[in-house]
C-alpha atoms as a PDB file:
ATOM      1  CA  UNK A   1       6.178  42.584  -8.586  1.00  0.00           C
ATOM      2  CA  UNK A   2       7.542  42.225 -12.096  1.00  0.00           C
ATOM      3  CA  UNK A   3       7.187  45.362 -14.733  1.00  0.00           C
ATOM      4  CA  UNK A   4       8.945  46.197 -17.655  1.00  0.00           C
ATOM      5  CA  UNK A   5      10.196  42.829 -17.765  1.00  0.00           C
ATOM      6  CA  UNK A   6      11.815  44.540 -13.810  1.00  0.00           C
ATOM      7  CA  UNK A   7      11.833  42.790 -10.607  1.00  0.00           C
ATOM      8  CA  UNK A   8      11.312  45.152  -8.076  1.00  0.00           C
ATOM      9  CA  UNK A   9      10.014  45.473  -3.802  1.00  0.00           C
ATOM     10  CA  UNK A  10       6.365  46.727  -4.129  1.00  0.00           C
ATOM     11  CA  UNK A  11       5.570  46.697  -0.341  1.00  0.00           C
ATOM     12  CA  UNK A  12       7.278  45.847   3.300  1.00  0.00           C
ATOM     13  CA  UNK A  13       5.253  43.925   5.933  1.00  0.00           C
ATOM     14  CA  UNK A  14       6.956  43.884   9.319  1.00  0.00           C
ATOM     15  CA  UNK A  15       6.358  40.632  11.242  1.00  0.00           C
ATOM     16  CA  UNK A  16       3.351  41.146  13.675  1.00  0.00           C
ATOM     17  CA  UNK A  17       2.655  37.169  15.863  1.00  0.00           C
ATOM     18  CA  UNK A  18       3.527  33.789  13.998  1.00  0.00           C
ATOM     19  CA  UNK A  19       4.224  32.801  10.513  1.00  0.00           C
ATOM     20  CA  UNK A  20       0.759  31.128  10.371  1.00  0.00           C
ATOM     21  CA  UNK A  21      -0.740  34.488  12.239  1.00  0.00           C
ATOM     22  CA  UNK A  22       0.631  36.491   9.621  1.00  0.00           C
ATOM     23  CA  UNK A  23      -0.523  34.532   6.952  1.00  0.00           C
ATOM     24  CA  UNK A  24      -4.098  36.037   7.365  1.00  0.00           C
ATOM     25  CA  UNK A  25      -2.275  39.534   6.145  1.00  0.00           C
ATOM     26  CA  UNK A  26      -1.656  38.469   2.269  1.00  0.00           C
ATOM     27  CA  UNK A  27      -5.375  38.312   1.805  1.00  0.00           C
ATOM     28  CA  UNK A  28      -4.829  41.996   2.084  1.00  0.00           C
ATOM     29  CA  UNK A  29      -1.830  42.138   0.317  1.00  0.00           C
ATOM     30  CA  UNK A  30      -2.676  40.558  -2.766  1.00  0.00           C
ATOM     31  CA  UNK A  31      -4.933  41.799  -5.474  1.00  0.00           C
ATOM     32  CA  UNK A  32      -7.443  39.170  -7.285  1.00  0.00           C
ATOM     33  CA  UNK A  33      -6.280  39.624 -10.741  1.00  0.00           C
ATOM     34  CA  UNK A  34      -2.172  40.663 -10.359  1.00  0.00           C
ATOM     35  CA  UNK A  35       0.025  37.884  -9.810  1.00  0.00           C
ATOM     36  CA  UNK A  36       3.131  39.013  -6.919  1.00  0.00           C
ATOM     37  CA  UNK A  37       5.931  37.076  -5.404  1.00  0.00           C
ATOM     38  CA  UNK A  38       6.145  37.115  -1.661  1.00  0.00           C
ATOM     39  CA  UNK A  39       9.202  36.641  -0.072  1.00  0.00           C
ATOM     40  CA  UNK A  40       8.048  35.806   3.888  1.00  0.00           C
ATOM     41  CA  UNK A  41      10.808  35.311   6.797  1.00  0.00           C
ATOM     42  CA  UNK A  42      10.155  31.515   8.782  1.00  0.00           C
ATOM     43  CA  UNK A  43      10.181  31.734  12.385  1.00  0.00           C
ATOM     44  CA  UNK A  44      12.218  28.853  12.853  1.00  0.00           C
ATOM     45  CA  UNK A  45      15.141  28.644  11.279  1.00  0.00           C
ATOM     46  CA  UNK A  46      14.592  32.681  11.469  1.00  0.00           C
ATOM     47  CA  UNK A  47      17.627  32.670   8.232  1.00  0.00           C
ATOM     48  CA  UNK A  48      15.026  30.580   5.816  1.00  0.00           C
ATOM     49  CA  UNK A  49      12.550  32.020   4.146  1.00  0.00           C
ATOM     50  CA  UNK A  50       9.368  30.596   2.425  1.00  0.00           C
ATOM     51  CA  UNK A  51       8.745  32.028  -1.174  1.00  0.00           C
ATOM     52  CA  UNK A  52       4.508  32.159  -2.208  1.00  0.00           C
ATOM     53  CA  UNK A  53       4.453  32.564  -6.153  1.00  0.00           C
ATOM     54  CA  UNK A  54       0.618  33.753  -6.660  1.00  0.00           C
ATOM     55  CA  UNK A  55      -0.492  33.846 -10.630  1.00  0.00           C
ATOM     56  CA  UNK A  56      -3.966  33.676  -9.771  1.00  0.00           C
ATOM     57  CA  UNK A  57      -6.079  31.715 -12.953  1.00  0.00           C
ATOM     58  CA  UNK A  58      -7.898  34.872 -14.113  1.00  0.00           C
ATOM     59  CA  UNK A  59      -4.747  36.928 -14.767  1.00  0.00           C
ATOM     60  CA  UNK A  60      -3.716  37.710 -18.213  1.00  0.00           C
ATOM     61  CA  UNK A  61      -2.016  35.458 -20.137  1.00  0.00           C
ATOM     62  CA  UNK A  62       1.482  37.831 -20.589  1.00  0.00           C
ATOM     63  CA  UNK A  63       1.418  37.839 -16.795  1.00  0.00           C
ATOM     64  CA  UNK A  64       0.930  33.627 -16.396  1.00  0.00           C
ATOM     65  CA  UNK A  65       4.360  33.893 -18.859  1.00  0.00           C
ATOM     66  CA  UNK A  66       6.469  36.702 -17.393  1.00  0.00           C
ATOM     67  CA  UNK A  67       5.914  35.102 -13.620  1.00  0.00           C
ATOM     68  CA  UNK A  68       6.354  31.750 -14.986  1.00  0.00           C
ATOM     69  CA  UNK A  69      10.068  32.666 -16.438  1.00  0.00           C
ATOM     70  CA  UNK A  70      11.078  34.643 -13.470  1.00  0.00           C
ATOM     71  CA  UNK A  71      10.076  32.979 -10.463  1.00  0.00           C
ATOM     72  CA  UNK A  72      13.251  30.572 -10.214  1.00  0.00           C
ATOM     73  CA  UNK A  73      15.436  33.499 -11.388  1.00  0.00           C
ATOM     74  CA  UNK A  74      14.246  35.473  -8.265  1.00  0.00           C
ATOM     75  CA  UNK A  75      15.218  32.716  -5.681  1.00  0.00           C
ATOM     76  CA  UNK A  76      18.451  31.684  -7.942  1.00  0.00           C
ATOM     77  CA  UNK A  77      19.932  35.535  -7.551  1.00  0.00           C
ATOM     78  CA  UNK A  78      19.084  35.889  -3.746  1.00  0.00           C
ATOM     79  CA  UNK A  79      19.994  32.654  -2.916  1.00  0.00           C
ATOM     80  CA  UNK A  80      18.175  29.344  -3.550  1.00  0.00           C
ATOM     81  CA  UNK A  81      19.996  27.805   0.094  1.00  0.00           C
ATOM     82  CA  UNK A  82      17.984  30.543   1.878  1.00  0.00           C
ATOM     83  CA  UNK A  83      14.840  29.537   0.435  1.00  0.00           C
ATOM     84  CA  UNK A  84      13.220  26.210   2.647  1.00  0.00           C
ATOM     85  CA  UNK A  85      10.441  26.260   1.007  1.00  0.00           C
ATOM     86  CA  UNK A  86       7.921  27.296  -2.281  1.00  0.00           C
ATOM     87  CA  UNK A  87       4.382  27.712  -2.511  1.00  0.00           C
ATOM     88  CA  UNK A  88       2.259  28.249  -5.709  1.00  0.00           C
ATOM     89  CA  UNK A  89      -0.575  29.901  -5.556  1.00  0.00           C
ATOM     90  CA  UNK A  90      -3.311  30.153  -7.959  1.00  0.00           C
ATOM     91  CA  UNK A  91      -6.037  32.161  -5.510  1.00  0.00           C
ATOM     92  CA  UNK A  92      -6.170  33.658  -2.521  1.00  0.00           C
ATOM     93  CA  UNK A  93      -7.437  30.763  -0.804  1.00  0.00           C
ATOM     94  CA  UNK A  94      -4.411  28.644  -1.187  1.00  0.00           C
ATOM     95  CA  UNK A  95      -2.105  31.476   0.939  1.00  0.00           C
ATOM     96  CA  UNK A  96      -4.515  31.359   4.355  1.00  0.00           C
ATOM     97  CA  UNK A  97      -3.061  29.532   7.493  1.00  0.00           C
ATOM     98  CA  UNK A  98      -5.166  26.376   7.318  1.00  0.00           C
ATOM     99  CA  UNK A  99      -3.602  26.200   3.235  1.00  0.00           C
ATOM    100  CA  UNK A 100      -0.050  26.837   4.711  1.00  0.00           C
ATOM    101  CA  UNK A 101      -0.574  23.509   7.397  1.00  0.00           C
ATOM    102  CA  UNK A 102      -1.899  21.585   4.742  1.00  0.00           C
ATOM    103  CA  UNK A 103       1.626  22.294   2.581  1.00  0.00           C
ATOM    104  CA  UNK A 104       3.246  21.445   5.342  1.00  0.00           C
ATOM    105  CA  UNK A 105       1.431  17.950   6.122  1.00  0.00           C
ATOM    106  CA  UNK A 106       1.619  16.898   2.080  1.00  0.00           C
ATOM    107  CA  UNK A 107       5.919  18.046   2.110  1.00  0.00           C
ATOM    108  CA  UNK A 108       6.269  15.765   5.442  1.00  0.00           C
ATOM    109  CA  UNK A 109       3.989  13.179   4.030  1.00  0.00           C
ATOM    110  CA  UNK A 110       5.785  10.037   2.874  1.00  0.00           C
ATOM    111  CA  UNK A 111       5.925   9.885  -1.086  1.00  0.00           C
ATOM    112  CA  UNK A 112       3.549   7.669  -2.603  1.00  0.00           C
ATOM    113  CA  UNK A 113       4.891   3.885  -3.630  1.00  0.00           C
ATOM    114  CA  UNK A 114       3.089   1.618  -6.054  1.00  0.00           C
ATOM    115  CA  UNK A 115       2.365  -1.904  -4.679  1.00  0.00           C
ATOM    116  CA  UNK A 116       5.909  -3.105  -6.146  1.00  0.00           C
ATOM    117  CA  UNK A 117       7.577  -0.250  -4.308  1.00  0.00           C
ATOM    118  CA  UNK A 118       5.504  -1.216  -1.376  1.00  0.00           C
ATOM    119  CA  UNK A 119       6.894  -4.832  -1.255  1.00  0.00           C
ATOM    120  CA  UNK A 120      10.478  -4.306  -1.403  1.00  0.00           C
ATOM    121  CA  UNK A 121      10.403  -1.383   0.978  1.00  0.00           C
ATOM    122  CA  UNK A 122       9.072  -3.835   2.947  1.00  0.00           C
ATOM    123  CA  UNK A 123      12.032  -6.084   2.291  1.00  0.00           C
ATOM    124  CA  UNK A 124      14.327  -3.903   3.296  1.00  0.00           C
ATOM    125  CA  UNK A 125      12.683  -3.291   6.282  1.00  0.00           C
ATOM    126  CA  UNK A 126      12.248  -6.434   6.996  1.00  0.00           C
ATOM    127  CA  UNK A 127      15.622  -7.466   6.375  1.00  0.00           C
ATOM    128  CA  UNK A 128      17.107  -4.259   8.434  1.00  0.00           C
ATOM    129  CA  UNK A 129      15.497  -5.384  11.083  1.00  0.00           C
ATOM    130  CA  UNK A 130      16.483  -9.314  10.944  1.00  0.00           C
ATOM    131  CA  UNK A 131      19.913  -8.200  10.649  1.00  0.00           C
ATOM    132  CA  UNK A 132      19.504  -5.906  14.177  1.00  0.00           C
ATOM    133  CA  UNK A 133      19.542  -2.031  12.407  1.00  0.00           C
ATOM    134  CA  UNK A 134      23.416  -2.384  13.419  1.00  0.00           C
ATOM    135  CA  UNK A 135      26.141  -1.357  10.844  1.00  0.00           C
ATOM    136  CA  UNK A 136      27.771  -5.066  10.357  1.00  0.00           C
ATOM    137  CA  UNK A 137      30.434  -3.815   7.469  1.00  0.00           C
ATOM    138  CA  UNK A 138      30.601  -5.805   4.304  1.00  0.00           C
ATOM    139  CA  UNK A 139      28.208  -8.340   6.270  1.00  0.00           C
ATOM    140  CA  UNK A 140      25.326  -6.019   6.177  1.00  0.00           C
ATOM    141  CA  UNK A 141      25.328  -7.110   2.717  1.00  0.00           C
ATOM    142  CA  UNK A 142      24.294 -10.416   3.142  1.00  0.00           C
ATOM    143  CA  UNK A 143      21.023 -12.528   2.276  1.00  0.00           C
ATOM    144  CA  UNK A 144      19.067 -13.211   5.181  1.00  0.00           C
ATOM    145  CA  UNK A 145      16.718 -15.384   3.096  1.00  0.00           C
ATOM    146  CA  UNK A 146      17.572 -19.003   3.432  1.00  0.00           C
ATOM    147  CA  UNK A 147      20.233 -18.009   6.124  1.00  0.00           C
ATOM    148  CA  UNK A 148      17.974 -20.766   8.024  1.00  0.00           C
ATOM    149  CA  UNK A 149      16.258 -19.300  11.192  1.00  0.00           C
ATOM    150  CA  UNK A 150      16.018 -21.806  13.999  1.00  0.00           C
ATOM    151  CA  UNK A 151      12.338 -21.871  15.292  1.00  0.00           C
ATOM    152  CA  UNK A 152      11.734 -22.610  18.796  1.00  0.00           C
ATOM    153  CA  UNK A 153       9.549 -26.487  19.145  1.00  0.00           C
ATOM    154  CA  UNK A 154       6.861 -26.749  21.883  1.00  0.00           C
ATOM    155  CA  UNK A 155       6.305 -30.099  23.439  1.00  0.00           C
ATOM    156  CA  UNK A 156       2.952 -29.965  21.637  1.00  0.00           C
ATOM    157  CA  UNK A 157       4.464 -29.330  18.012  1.00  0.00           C
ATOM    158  CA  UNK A 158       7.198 -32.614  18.794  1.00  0.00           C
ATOM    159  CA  UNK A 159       4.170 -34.791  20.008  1.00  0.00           C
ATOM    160  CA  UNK A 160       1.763 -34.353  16.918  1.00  0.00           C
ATOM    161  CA  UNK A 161       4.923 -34.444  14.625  1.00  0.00           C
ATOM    162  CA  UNK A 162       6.461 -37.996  16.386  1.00  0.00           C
ATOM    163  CA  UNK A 163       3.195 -39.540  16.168  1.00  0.00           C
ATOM    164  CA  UNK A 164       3.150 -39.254  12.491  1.00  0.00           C
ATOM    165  CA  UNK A 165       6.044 -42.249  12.323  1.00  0.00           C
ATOM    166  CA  UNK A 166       3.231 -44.724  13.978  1.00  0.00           C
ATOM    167  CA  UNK A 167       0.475 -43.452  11.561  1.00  0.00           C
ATOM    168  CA  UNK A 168      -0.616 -46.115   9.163  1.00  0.00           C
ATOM    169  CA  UNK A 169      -3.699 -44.172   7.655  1.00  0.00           C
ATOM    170  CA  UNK A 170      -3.750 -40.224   6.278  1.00  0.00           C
ATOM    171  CA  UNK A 171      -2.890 -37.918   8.389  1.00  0.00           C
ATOM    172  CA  UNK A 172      -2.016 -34.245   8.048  1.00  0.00           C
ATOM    173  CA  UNK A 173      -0.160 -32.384  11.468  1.00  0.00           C
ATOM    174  CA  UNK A 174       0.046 -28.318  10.061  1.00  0.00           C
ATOM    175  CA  UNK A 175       2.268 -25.641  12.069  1.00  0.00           C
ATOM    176  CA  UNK A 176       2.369 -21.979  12.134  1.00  0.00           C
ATOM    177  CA  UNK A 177       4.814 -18.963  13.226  1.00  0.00           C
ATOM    178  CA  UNK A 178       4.264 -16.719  16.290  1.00  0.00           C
ATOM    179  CA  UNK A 179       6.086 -13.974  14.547  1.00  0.00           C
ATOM    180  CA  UNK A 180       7.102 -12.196  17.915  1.00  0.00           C
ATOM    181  CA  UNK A 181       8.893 -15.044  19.333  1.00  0.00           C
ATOM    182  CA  UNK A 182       9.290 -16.840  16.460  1.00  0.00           C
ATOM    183  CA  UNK A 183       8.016 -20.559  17.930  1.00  0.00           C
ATOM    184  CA  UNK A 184       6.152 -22.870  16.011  1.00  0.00           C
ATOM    185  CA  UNK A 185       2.537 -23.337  16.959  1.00  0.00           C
ATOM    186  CA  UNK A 186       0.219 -26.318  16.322  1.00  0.00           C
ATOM    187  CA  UNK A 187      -2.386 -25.361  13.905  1.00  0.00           C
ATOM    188  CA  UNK A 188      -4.446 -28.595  13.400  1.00  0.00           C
ATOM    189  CA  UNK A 189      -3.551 -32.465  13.892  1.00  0.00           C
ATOM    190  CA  UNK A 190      -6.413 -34.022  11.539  1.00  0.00           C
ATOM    191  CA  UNK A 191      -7.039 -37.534   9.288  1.00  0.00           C
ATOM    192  CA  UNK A 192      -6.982 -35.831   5.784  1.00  0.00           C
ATOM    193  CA  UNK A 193      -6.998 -37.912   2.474  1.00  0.00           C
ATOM    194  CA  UNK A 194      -4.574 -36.169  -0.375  1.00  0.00           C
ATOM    195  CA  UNK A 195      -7.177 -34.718  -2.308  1.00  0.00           C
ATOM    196  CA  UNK A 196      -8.285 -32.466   1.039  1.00  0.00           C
ATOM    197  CA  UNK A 197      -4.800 -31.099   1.355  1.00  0.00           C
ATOM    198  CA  UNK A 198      -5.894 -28.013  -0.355  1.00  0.00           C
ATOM    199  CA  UNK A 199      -9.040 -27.311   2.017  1.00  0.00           C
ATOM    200  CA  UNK A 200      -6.793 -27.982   4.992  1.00  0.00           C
ATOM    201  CA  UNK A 201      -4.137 -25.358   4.338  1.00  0.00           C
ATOM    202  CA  UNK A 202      -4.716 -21.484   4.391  1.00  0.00           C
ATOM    203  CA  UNK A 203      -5.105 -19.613   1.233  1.00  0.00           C
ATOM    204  CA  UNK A 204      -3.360 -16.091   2.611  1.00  0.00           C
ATOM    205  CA  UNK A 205      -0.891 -17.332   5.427  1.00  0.00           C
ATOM    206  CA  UNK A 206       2.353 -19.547   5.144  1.00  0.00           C
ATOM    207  CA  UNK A 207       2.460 -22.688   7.252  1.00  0.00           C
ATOM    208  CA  UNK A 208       4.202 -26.009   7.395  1.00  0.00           C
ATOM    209  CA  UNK A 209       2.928 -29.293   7.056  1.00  0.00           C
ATOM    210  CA  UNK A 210       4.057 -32.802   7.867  1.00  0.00           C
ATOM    211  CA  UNK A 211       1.452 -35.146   5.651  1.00  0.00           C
ATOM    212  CA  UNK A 212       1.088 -39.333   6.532  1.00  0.00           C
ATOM    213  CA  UNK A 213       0.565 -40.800   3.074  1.00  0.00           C
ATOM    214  CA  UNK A 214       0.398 -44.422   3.107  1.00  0.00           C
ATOM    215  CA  UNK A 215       1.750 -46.191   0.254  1.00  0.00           C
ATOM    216  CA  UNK A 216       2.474 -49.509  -1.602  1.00  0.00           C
ATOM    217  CA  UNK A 217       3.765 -51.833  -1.033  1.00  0.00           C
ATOM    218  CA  UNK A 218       2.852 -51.028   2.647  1.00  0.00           C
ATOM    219  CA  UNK A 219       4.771 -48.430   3.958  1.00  0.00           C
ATOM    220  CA  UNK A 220       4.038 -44.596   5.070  1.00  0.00           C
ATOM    221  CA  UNK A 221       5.867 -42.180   3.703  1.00  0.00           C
ATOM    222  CA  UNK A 222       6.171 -38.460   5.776  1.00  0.00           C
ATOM    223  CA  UNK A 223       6.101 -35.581   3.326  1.00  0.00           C
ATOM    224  CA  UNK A 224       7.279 -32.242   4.653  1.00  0.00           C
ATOM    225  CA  UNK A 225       4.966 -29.224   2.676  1.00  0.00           C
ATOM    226  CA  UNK A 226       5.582 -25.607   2.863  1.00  0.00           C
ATOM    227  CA  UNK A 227       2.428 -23.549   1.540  1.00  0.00           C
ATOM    228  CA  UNK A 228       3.274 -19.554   1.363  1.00  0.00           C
ATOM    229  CA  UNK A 229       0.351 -17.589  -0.660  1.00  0.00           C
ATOM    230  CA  UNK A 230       1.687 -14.745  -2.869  1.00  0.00           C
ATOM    231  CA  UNK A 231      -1.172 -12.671  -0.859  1.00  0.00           C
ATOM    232  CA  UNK A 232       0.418 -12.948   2.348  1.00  0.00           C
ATOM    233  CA  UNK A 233       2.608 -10.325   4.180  1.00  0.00           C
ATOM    234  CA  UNK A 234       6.691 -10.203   2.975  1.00  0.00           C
ATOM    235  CA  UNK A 235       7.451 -10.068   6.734  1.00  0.00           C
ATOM    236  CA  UNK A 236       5.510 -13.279   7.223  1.00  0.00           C
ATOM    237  CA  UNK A 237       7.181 -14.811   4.005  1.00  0.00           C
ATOM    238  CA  UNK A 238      10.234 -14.134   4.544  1.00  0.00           C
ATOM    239  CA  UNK A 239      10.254 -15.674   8.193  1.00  0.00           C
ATOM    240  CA  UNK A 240       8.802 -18.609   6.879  1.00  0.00           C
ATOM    241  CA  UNK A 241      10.989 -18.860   3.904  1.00  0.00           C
ATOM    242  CA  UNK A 242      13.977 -18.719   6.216  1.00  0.00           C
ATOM    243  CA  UNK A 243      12.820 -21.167   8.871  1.00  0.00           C
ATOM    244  CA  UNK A 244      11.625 -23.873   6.318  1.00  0.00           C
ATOM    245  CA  UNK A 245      15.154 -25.880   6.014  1.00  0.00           C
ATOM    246  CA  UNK A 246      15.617 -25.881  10.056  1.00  0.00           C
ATOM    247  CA  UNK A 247      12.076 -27.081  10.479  1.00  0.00           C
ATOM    248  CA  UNK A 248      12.398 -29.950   7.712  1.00  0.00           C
ATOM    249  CA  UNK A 249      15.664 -30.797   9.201  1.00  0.00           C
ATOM    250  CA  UNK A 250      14.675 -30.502  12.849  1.00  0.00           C
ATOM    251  CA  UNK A 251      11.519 -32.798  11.833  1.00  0.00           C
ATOM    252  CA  UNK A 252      13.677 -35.777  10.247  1.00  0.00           C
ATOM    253  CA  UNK A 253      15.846 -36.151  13.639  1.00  0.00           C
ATOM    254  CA  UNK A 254      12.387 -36.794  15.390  1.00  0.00           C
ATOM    255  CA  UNK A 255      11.201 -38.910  12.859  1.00  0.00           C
ATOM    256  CA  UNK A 256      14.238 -41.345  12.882  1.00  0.00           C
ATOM    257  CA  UNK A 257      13.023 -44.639  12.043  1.00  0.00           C
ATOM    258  CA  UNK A 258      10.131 -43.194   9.503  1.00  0.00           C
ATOM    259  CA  UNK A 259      10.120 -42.689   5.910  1.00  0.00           C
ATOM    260  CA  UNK A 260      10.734 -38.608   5.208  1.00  0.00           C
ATOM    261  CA  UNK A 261      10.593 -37.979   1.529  1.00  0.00           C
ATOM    262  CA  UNK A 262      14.009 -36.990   0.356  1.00  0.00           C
ATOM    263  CA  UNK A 263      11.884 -33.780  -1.066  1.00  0.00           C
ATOM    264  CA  UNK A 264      10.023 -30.772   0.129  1.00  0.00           C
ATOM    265  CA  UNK A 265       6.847 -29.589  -1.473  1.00  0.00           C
ATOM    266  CA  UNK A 266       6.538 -25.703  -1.856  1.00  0.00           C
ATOM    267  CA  UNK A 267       3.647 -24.580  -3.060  1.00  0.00           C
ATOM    268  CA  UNK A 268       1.767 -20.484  -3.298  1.00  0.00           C
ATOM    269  CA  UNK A 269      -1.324 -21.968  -4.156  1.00  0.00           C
ATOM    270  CA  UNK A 270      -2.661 -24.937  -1.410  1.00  0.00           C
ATOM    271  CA  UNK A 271      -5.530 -25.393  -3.738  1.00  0.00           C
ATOM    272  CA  UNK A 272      -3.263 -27.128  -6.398  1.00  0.00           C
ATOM    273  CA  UNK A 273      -1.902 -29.655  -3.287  1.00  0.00           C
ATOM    274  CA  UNK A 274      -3.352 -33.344  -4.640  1.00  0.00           C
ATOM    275  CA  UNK A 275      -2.141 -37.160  -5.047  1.00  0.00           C
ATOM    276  CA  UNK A 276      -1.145 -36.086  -8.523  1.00  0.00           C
ATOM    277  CA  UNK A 277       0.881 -32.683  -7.840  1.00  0.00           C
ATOM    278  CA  UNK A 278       2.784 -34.078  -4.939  1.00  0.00           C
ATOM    279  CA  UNK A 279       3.971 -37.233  -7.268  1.00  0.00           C
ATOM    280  CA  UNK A 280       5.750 -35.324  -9.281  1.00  0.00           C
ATOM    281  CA  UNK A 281       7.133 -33.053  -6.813  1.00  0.00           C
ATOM    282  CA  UNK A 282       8.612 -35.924  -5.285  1.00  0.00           C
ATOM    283  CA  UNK A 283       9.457 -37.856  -8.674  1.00  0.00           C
ATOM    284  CA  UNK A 284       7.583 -41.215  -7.895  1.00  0.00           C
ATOM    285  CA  UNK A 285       4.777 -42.879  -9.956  1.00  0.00           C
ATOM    286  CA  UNK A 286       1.770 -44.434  -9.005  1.00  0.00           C
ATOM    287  CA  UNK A 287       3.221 -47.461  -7.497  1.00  0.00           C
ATOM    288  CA  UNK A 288       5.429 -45.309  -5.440  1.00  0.00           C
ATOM    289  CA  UNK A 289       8.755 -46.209  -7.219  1.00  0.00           C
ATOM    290  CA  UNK A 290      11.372 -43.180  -7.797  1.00  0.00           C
ATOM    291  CA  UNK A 291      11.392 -41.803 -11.568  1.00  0.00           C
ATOM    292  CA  UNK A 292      12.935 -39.172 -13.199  1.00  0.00           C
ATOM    293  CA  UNK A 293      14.229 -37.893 -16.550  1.00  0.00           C
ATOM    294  CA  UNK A 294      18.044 -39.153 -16.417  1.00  0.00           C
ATOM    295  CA  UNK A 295      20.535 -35.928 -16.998  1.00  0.00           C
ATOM    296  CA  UNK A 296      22.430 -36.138 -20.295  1.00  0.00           C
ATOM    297  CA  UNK A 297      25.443 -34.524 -19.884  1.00  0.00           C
ATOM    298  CA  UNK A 298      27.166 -32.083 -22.601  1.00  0.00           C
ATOM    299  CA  UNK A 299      30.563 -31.523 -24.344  1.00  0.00           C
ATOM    300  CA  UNK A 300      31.427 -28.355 -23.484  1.00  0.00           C
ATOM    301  CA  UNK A 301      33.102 -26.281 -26.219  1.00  0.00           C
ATOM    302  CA  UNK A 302      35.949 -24.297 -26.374  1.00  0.00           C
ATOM    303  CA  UNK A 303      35.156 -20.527 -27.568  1.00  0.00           C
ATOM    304  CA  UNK A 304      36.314 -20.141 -31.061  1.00  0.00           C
ATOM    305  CA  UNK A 305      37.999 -16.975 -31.083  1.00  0.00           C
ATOM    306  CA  UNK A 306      36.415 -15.243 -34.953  1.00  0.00           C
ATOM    307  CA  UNK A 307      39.026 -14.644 -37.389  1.00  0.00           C
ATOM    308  CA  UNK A 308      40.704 -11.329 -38.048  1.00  0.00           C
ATOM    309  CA  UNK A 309      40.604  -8.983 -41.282  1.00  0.00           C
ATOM    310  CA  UNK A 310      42.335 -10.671 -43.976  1.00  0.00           C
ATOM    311  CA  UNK A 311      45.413  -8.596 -44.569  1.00  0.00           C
ATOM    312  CA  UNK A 312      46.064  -6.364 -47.317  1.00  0.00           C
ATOM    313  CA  UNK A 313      48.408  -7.125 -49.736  1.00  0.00           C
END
């Protein structure tokens, strides 16, 4: 207890059964309207202790200011590295056993993240995990994003993707991920006209998408879309994000012999997918013909170094 502005041992409780037994004994102990520092031995490590400030709310306000100033001196002089843990009490129902386990399941409780938080501790998870949880050195420091992940093909997936080069009408062939062994899955092999693109696709998963778009003069030309909603998990993005390259890639040896576009359409919002979005994506016009803003190219200057301070004569 604290008097004169005096720290000093009011009373000596001897350890009867466990910490959370014991507990029960402060109701006891402590007086409704005095505020008192307890100083109580843990059972495990039995050299830590566990220190239970209790100002209780209808104490006076001299006693809220003296306990307030002297609480962290107390544990400072004997030793803050003995002390595991603080409590602070404001009645005697926060120092009973079922209070004490309820400490302890908020301190071992995992901080509170906002959603940003959230997303890149998911990241780093995410990454930690792609690169194995092994210590790789100055490796461990790389970007697995766009490292290119090779997906595994089924027969099914080649099949509905080959058939696209002999496709003279729309036609719209969309894959998926099985994240756990990372193969790519037919989704749906449909007839789909340009403007449907955006009902065809899902609005909160990624997925691929080879799309048959006839053109003129007559020819088909294969466009390769990857659709990843902003809603959808990071793990899920990032395997997609990652796999993208070797899947457009992987798609263009099967298609030898078709029209690919040159271009890949990325999108985080199917619903915007149309005849008019994907033109200038790929830089063609109406007629299908190429166009594109010509890059004008600079003189580069040399840094003019400022003059100095005129000197003094």
């Amino acid at each position: 207890m604290v008097d004169i502005q005096l720290l000093f041992p009011d009373e000596y409780l001897p350890p009867v059964g466990t910490l959370e037994a014991d507990f029960c004994k402060l109701q006891e102990l402590l007086e409704d309207h005095v505020p008192a520092s307890v100083l109580v031995r843990l059972d495990e490590p039995s050299s830590h202790w566990l220190a239970v400030h209790y100002v209780p709310d209808s104490a006076t306000i001299r006693d809220k200011m003296l306990y307030a100033l002297t609480r962290n001196l107390l544990t400072k002089n004997l030793g803050s590295t003995h002390f595991a843990d603080t409590i602070f009490a404001t009645s005697k129902d926060d120092v009973t056993p079922a209070a004490y386990a309820a400490h302890k399941r908020h301190v071992a409780a995992e901080a509170p993240m906002s959603a940003k938080e959230k997303e890149m501790a998911d990241v780093r998870e995410a990454e930690r995990q792609a690169g194995g949880g092994a210590y790789e050195g100055s490796r461990g420091r790389q970007n697995h994003i766009g490292t290119g992940v090779g997906l595994n093909w089924t027969a099914e997936v080649e099949d509905a993707v080959k058939d696209l080069a002999s496709s003279s009408r729309n036609r719209l062939v969309v894959l998926t991920v099985d994240p756990a062994t990372e193969t790519l899955m037919l989704s749906n092999a449909i007839d789909c006209t340009v403007e449907e693109l955006g009902e065809k696709l899902s609005p909160s998963e990624p997925s691929y998408a080879f799309f048959a778009w006839p053109q003129e003069p007559p020819y088909t030309e294969i466009v390769f879309i990857y659709s990843c909603p902003s809603t959808s998990p990071v793990k899920h993005r990032m395997l997609y994000s990652s796999g993208s390259s070797s899947v457009y890639q992987s798609a263009k040896q099967l298609l030898l012999g078709a029209r690919v576009a040159s271009r890949k359409i990325e999108t985080s919002d199917p619903k915007e997918l149309n005849a008019a979005f994907l033109r200038t994506e790929l830089g063609t016009s109406n007629d299908g013909s190429r166009s594109g803003t010509p890059v004008v190219a600079t003189e580069t200057k040399a840094f003019a170094r400022p003059r100095g301070p005129a000197k003094r004569r």
